[in-house]
N, C-alpha and C. Protein backbone atom coordinates (compact mmCIF):
# COMPACT_ATOMS: atom_id res chain seq x y z
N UNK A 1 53.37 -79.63 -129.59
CA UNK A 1 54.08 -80.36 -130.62
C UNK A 1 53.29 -81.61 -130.96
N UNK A 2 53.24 -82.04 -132.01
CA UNK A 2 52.14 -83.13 -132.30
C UNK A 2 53.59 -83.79 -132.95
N UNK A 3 52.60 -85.30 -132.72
CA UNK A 3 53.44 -86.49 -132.99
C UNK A 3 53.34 -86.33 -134.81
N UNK A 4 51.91 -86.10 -135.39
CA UNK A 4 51.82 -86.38 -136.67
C UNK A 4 53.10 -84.99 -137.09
N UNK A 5 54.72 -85.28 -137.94
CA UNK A 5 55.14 -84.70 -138.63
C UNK A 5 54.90 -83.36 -139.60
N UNK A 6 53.72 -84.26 -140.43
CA UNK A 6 53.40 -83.07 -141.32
C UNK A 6 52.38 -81.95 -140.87
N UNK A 7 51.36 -82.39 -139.88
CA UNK A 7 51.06 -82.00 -139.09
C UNK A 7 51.19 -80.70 -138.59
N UNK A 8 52.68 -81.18 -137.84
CA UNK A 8 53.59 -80.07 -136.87
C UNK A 8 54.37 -79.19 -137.63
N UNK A 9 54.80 -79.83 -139.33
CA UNK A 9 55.71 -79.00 -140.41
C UNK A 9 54.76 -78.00 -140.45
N UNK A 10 53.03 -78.22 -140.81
CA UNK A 10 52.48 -76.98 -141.47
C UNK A 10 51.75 -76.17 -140.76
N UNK A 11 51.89 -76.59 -139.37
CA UNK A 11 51.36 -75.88 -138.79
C UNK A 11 52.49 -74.31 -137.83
N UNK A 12 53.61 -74.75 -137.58
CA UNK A 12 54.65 -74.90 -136.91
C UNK A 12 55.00 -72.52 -137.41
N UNK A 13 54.71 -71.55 -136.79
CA UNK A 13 55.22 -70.82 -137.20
C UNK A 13 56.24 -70.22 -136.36
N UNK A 14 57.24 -69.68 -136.94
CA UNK A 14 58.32 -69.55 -136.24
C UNK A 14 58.55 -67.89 -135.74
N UNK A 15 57.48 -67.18 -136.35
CA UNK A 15 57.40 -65.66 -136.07
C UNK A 15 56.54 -66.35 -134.29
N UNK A 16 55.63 -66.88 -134.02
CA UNK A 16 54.89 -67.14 -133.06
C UNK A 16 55.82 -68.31 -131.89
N UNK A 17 56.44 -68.78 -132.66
CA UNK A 17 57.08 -69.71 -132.06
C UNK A 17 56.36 -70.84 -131.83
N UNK A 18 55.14 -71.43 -131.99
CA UNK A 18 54.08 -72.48 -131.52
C UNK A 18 53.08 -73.10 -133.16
N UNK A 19 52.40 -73.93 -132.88
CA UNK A 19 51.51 -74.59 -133.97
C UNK A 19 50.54 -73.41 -134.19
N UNK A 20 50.01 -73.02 -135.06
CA UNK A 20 48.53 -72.44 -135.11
C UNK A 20 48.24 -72.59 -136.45
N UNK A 21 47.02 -71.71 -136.62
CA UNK A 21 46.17 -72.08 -137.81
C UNK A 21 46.58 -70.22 -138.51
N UNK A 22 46.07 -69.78 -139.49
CA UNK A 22 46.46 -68.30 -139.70
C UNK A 22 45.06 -68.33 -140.55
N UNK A 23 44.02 -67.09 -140.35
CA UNK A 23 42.91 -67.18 -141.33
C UNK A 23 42.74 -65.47 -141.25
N UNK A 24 42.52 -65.10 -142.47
CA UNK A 24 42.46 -63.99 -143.06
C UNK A 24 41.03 -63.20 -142.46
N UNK A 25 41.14 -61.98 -141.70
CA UNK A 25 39.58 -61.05 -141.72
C UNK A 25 40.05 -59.87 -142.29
N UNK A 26 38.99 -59.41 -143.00
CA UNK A 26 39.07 -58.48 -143.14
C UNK A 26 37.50 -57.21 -142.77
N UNK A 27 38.15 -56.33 -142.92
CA UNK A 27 36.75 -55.37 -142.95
C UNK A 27 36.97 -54.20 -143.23
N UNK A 28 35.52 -53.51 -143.53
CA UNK A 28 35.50 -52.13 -144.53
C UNK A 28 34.82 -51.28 -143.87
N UNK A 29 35.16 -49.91 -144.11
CA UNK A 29 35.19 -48.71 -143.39
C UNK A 29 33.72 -48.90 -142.53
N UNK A 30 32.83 -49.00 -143.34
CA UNK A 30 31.30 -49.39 -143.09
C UNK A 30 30.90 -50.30 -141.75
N UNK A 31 31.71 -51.25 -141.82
CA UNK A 31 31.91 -52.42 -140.81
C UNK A 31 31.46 -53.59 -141.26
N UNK A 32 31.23 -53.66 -142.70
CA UNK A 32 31.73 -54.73 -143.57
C UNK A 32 32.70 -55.89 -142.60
N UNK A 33 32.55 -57.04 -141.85
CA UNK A 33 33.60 -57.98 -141.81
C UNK A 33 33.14 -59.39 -142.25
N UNK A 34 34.67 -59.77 -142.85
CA UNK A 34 34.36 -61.19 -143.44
C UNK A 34 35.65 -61.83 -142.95
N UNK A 35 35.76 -63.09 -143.18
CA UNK A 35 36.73 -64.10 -142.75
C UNK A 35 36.76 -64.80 -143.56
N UNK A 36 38.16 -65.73 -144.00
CA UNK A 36 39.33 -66.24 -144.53
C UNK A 36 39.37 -67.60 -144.14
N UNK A 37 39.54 -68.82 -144.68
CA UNK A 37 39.86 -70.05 -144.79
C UNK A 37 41.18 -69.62 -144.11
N UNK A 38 41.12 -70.52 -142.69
CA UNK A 38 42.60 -71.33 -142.32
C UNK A 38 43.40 -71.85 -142.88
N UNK A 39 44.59 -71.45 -142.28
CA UNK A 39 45.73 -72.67 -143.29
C UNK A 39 46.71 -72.46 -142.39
N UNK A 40 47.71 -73.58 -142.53
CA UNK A 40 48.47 -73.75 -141.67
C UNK A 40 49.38 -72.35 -141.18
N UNK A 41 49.91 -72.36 -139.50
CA UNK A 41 50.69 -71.24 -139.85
C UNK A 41 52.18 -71.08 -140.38
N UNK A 42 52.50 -71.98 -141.31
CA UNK A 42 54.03 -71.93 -141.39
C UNK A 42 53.69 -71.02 -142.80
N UNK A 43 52.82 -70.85 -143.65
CA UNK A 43 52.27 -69.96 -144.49
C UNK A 43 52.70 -68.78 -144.12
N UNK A 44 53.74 -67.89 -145.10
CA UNK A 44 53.51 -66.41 -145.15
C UNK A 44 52.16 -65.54 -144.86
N UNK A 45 52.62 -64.46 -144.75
CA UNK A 45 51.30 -63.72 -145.25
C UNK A 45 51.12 -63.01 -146.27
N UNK A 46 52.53 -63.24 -146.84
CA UNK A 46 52.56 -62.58 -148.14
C UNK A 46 51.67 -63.71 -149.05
N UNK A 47 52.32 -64.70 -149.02
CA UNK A 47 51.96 -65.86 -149.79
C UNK A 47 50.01 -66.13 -149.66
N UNK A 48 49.81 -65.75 -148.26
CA UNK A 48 48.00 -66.18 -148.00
C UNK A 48 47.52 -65.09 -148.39
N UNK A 49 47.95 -63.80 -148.74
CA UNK A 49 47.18 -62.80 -149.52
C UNK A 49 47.15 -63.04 -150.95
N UNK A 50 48.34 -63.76 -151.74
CA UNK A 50 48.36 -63.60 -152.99
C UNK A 50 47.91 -64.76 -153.03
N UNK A 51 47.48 -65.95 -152.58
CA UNK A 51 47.29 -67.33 -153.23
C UNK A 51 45.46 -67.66 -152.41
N UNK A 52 45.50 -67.03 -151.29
CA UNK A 52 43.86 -67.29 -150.63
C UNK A 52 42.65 -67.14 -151.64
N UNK A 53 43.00 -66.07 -152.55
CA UNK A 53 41.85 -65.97 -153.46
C UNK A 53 40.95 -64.29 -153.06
N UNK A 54 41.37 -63.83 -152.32
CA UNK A 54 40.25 -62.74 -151.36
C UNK A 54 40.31 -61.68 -152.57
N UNK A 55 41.71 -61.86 -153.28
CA UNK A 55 41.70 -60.60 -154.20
C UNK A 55 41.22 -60.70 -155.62
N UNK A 56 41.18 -62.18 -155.66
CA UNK A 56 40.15 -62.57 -157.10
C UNK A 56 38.27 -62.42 -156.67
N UNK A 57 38.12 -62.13 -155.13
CA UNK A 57 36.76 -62.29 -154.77
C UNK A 57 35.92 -60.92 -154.76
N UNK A 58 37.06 -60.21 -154.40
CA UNK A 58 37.03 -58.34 -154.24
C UNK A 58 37.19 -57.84 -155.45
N UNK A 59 37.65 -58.57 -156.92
CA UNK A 59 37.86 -58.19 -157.98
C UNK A 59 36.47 -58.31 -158.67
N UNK A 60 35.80 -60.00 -158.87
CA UNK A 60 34.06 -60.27 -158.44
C UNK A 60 33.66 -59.86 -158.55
N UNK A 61 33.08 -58.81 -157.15
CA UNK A 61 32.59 -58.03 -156.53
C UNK A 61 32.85 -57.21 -157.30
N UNK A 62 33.86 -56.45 -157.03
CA UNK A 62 34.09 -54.74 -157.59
C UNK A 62 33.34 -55.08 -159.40
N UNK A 63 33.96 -56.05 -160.19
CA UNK A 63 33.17 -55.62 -161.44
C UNK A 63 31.62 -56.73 -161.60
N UNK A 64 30.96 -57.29 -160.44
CA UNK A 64 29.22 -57.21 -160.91
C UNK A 64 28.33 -56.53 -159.76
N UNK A 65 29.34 -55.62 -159.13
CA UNK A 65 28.72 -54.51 -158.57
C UNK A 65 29.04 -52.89 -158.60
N UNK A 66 28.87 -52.59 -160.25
CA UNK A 66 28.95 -51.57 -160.55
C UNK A 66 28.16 -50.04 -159.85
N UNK A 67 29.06 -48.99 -159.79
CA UNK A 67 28.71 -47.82 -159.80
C UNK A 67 28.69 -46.67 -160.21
N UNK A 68 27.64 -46.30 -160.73
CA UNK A 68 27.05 -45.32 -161.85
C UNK A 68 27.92 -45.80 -163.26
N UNK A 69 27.56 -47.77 -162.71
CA UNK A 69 27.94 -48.27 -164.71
C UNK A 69 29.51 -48.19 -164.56
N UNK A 70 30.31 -48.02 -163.56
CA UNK A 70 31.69 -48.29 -163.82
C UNK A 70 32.39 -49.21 -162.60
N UNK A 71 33.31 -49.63 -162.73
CA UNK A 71 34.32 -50.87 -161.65
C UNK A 71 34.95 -49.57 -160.75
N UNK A 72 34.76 -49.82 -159.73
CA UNK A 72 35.33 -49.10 -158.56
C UNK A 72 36.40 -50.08 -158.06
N UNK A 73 38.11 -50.01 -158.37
CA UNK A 73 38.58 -51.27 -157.22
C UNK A 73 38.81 -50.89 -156.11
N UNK A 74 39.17 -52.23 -155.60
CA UNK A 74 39.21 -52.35 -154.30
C UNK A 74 40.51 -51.24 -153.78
N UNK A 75 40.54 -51.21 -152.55
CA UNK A 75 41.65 -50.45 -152.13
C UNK A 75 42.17 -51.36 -150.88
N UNK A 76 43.57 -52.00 -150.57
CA UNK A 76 43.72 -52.71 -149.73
C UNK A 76 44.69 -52.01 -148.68
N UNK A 77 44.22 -52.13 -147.41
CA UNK A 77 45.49 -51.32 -146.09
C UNK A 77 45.82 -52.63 -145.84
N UNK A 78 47.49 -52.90 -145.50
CA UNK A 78 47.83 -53.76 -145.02
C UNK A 78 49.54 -53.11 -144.49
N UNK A 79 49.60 -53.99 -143.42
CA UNK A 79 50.58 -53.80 -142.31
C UNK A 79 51.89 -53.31 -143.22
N UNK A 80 53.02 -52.85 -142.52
CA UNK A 80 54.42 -52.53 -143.49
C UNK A 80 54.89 -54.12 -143.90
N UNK A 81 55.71 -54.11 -144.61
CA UNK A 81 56.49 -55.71 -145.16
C UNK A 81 55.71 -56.47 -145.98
N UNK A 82 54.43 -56.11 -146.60
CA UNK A 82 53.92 -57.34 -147.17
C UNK A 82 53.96 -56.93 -148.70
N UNK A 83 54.11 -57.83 -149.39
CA UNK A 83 54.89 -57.56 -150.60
C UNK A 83 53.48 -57.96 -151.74
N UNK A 84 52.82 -57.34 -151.48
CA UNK A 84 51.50 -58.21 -152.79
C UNK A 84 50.90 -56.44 -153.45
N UNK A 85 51.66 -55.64 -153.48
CA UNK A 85 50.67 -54.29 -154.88
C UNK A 85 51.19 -55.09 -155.66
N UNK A 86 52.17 -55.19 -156.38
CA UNK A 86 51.91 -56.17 -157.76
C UNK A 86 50.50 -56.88 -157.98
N UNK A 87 50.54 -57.81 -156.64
CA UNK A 87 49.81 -59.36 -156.97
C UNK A 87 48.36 -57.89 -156.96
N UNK A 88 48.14 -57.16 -156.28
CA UNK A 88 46.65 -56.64 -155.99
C UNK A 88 46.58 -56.07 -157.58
N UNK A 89 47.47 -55.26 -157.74
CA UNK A 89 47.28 -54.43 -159.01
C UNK A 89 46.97 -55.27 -160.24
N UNK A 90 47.60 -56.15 -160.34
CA UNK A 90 47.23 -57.49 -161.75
C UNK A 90 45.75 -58.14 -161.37
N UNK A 91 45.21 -57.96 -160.25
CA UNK A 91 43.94 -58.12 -160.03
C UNK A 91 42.86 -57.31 -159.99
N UNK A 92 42.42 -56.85 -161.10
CA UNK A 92 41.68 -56.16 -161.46
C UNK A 92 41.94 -55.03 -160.84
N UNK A 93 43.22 -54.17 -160.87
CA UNK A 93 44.23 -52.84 -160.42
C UNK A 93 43.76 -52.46 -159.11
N UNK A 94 43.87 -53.28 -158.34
CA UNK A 94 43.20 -53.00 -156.62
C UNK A 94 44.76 -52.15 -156.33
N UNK A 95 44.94 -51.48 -155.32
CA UNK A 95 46.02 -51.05 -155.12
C UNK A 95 46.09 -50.98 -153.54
N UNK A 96 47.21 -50.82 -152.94
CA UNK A 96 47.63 -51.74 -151.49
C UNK A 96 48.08 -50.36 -150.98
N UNK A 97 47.95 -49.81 -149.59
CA UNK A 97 48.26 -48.71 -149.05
C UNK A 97 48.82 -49.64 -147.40
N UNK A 98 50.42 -48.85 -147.50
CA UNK A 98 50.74 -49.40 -146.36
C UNK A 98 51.51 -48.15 -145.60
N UNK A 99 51.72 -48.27 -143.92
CA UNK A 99 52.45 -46.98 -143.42
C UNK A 99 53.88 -46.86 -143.93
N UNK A 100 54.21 -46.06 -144.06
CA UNK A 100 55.51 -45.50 -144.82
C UNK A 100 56.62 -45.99 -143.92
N UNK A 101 58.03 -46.42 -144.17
CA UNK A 101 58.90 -46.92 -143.96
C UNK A 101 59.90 -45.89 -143.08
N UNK A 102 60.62 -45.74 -142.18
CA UNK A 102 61.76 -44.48 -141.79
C UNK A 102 62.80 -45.35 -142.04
N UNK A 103 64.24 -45.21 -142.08
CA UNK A 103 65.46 -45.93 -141.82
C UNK A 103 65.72 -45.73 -140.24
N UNK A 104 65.82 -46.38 -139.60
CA UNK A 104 66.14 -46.01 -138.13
C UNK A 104 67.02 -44.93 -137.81
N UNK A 105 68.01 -44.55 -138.66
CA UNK A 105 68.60 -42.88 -137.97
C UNK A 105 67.53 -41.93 -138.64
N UNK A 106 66.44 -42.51 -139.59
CA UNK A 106 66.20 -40.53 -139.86
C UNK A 106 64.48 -40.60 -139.18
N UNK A 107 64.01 -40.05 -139.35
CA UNK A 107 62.54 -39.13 -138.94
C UNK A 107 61.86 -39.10 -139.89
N UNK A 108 60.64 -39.20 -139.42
CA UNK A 108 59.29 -38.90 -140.52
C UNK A 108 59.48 -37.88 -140.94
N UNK A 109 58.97 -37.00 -142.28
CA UNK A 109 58.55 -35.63 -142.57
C UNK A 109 56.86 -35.73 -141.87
N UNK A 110 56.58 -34.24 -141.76
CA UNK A 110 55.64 -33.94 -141.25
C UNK A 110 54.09 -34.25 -142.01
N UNK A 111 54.53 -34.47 -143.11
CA UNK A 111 53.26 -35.25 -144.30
C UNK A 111 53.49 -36.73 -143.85
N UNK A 112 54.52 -37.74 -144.14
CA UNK A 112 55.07 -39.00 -143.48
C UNK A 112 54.01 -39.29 -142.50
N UNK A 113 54.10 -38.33 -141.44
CA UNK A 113 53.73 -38.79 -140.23
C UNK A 113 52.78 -38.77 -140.28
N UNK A 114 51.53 -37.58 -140.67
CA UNK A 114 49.95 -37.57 -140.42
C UNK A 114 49.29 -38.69 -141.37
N UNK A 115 50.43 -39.04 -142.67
CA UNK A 115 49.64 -40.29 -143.56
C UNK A 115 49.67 -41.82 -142.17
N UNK A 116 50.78 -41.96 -142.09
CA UNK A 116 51.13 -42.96 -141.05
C UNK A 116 50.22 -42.74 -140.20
N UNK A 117 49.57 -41.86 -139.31
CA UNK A 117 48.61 -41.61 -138.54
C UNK A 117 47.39 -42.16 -139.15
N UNK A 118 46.97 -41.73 -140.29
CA UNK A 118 45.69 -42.07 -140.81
C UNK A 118 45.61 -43.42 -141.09
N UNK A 119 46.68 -43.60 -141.50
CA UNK A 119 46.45 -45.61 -141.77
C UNK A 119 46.11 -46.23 -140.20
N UNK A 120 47.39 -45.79 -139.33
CA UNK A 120 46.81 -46.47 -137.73
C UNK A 120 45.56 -46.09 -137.30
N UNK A 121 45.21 -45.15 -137.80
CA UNK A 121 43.60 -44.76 -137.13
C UNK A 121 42.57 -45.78 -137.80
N UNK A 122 42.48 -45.87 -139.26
CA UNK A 122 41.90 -46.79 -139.95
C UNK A 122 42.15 -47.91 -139.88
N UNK A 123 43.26 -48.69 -139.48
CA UNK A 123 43.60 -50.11 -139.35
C UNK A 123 43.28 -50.03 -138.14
N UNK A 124 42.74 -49.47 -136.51
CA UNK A 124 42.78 -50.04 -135.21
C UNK A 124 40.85 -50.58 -135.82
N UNK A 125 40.58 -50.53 -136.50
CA UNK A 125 38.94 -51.29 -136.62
C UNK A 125 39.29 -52.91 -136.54
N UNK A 126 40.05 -53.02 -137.59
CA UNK A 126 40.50 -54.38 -137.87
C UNK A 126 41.07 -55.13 -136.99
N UNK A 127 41.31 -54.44 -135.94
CA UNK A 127 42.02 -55.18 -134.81
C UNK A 127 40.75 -55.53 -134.00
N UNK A 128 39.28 -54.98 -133.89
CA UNK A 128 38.79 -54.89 -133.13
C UNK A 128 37.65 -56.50 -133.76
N UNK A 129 37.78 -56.22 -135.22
CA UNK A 129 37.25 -57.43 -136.08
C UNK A 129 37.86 -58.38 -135.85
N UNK A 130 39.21 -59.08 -135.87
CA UNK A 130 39.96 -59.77 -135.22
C UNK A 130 40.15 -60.45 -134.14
N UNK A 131 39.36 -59.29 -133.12
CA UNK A 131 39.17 -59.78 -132.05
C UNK A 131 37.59 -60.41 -131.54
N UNK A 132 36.92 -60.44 -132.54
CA UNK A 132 35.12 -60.62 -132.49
C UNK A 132 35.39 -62.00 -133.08
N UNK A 133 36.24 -62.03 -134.51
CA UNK A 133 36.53 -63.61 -135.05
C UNK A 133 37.14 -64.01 -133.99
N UNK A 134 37.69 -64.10 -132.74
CA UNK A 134 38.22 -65.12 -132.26
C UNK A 134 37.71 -65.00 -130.73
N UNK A 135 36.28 -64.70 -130.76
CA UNK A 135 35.91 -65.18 -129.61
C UNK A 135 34.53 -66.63 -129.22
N UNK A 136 34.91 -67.13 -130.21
CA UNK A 136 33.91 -68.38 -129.81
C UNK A 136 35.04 -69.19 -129.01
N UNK A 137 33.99 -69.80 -127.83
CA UNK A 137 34.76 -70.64 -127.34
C UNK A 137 35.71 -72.03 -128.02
N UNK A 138 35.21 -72.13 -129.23
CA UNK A 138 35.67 -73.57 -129.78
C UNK A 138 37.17 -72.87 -130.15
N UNK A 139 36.90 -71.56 -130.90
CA UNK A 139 38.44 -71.00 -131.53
C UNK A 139 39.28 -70.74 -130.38
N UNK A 140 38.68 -70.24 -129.07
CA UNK A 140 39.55 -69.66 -128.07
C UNK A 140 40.26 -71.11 -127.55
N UNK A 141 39.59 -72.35 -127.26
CA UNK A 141 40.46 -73.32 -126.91
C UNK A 141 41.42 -73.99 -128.04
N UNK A 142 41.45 -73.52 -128.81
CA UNK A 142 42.23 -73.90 -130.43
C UNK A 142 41.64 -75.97 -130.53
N UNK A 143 42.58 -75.50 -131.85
CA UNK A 143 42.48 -76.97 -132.24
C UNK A 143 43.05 -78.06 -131.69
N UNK A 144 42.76 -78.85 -131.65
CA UNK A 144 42.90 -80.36 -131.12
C UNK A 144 43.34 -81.22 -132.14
N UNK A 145 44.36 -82.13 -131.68
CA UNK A 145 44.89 -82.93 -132.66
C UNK A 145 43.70 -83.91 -133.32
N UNK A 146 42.69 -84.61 -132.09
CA UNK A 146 41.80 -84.82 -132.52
C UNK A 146 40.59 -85.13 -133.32
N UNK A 147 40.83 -83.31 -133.24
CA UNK A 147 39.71 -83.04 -134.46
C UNK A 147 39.79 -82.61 -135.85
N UNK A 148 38.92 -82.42 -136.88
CA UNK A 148 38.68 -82.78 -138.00
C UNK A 148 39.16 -80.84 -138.13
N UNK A 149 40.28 -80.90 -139.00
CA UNK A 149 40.33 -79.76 -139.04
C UNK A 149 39.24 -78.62 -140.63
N UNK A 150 38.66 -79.51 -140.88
CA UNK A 150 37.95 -79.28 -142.09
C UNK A 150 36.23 -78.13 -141.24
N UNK A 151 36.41 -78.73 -140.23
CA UNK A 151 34.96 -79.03 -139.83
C UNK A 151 35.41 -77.72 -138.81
N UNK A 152 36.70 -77.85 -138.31
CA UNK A 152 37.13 -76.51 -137.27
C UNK A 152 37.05 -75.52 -138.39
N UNK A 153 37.48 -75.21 -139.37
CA UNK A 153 37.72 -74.55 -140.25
C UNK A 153 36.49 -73.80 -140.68
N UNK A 154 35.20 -74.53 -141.01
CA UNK A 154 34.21 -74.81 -141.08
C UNK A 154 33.46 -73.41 -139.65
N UNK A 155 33.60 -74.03 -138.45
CA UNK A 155 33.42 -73.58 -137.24
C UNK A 155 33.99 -72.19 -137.34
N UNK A 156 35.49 -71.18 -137.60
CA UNK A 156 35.46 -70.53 -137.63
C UNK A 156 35.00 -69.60 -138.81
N UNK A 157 34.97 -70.02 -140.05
CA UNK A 157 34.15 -69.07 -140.89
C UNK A 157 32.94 -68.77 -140.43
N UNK A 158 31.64 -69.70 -139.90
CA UNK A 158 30.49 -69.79 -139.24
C UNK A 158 30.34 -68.28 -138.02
N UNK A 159 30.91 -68.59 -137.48
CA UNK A 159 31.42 -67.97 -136.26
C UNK A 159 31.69 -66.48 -136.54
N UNK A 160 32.64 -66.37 -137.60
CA UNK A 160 33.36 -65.20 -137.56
C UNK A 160 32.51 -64.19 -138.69
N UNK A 161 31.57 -65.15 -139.54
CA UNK A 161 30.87 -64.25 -140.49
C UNK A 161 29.59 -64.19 -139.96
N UNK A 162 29.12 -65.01 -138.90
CA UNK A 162 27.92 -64.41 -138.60
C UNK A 162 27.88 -63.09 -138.05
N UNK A 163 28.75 -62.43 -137.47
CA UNK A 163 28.90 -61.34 -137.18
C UNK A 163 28.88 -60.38 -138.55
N UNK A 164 28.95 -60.19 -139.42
CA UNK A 164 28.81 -59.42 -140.15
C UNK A 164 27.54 -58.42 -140.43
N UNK A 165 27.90 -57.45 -141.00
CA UNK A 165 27.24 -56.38 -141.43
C UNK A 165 26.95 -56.06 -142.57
N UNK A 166 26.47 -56.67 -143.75
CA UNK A 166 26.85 -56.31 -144.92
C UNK A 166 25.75 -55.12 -145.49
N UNK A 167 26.79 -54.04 -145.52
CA UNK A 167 26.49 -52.55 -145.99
C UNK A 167 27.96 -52.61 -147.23
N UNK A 168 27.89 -53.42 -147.66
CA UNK A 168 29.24 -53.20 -148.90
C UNK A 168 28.64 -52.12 -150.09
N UNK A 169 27.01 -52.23 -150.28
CA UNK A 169 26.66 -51.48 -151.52
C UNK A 169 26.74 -50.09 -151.29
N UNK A 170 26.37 -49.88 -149.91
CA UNK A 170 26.29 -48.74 -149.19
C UNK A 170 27.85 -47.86 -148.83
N UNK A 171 28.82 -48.45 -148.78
CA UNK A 171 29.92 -47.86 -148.89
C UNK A 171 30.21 -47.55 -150.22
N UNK A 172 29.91 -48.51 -150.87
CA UNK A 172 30.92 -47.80 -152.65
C UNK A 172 29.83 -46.62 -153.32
N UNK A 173 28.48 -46.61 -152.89
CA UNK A 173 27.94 -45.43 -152.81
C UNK A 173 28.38 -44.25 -151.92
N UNK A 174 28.76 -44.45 -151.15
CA UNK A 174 28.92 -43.18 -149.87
C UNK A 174 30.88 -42.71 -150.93
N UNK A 175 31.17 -43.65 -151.03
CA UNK A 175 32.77 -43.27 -151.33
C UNK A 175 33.01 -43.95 -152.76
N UNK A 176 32.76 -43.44 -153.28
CA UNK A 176 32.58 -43.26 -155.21
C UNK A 176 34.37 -43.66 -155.75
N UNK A 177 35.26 -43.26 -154.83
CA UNK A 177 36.54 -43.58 -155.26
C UNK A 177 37.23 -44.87 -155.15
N UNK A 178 37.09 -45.73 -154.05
CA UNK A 178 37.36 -46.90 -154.01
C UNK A 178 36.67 -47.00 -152.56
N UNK A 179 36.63 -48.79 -152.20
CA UNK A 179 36.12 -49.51 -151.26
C UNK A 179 37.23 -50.37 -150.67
N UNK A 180 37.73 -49.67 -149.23
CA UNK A 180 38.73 -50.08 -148.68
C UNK A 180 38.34 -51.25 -148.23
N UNK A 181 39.77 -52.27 -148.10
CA UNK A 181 39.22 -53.40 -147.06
C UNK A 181 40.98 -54.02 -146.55
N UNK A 182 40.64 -54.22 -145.04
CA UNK A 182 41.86 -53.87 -144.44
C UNK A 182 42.06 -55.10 -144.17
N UNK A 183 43.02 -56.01 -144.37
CA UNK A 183 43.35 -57.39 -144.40
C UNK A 183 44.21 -57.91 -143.26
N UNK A 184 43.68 -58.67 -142.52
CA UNK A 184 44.72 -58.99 -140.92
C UNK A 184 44.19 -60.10 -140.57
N UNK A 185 45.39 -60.67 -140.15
CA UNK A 185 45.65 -62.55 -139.52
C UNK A 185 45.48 -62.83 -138.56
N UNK A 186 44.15 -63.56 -138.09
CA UNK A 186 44.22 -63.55 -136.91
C UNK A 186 44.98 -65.01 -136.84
N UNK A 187 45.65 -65.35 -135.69
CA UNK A 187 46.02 -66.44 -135.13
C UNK A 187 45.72 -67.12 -134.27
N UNK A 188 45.45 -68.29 -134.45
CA UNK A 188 44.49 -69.35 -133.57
C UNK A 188 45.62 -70.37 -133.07
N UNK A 189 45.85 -70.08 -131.76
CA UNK A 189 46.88 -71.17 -131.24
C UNK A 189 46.93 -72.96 -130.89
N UNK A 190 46.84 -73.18 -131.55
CA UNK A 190 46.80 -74.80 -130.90
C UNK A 190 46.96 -75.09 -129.92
C-alpha cells in the first residue's frame, strides 16, 4: 500500500487484490513476441486493448506490409470476457477469436469442444512469452515506490523485446489468410 493516494488508486487491482503494473505481450504463431507499455493495474483489459494502441500498430503493419499487393488483417486470440471485436473490427477489420462460452448446466457440442481445444493449444505459447517478459530480475522484484516509473517502464519493454524473433514477414507469407497475434497481461506485482 503506498502512502502516495493516486499512486495506490491506479495502481490498486482488485481482480489481484494488490498494486501492480499490467503491460500487454503478445506473440505470433512464428514466435513473433513483442511487449506493451505498462499502466496501472486498476485498468481493464478490455479498456488496455482498445485504448493501448497495439491495434492501430497491427493495422500499420498489416497495410505497409502487403501480400501479393493486398492487406492481410490481423487476427486476434484473446481469453473469454473481453469485449473489443467491435473495437478490432473498426480497425482496419482485424477480427478477435475467443473459446466459446457453455452455460454451466449444458455441455460443449463436439465441434464446441475441438475449436476450444485449438484456441488452448495456440494460446499455451503466450503463456510461455509471458513468462520470458517477466524474468529480468528488476521486473521480478517489481516496482518500488522509489523509482521512476517511466524509466521501469522503459526497463521492461527493453527486456521483454530483446527477446524477440522477428519472422513477422515470414508468417504472413507461410499463412496468406491472416497473421495471428495472441494478446495477454502479464502482471508485475509491486
Amino acid at each position: 500500500k503506498y502512502e502516495d493516494g493516486s499512486l495506490q488508486r491506479t495502481t490498486w487491482s482488485s481482480y489481484y487484490g494488490t498494486n501492480c503494473f499490467k503491460g500487454g505481450v503478445g506473440n505470433q504463431f512464428c514466435g513473433w513476441l513483442v511487449a506493451w507499455d505498462l499502466w496501472g493495474g486498476a485498468v481493464s483489459d478490455d479498456h488496455y486493448s482498445k485504448d493501448s494502441g497495439i491495434l492501430q500498430e497491427q493495422d500499420k503493419y498489416a497495410t505497409t506490409n502487403l501480400v501479393d499487393g493486398g492487406i492481410i488483417a490481423f487476427t486476434n486470440m484473446q481469453d473469454r470476457g473481453f469485449r473489443t471485436s467491435y473495437a478490432a473490427w473498426n480497425v482496419g477489420k482485424q477480427t478477435v477469436i475467443q473459446p466459446p462460452f457453455a452455460r454451466s448446466d449444458k455441455r460443449f457440442t463436439g465441434r464446441q469442444t475441438v475449436y476450444s481445444g485449438l484456441i488452448a493449444h495456440d494460446r499455451s505459447g503466450n503463456e510461455r512469452g509471458v513468462n520470458v517478459s517477466k524474468r529480468s530480475g528488476l521486473i521480478k522484484r517489481g516496482f518500488q515506490e522509489w523509482m521512476s516509473a517511466k524509466r521501469f517502464n522503459i526497463a521492461w519493454l527493453t527486456w521483454s523485446c530483446s527477446k524477440q524473433t522477428l519472422c513477422t514477414n515470414q508468417c504472413y507469407k507461410y499463412n496468406k489468410q491472416s497473421v495471428s497475434l495472441e494478446f495477454k497481461y502479464a502482471y508485475i506485482h509491486i
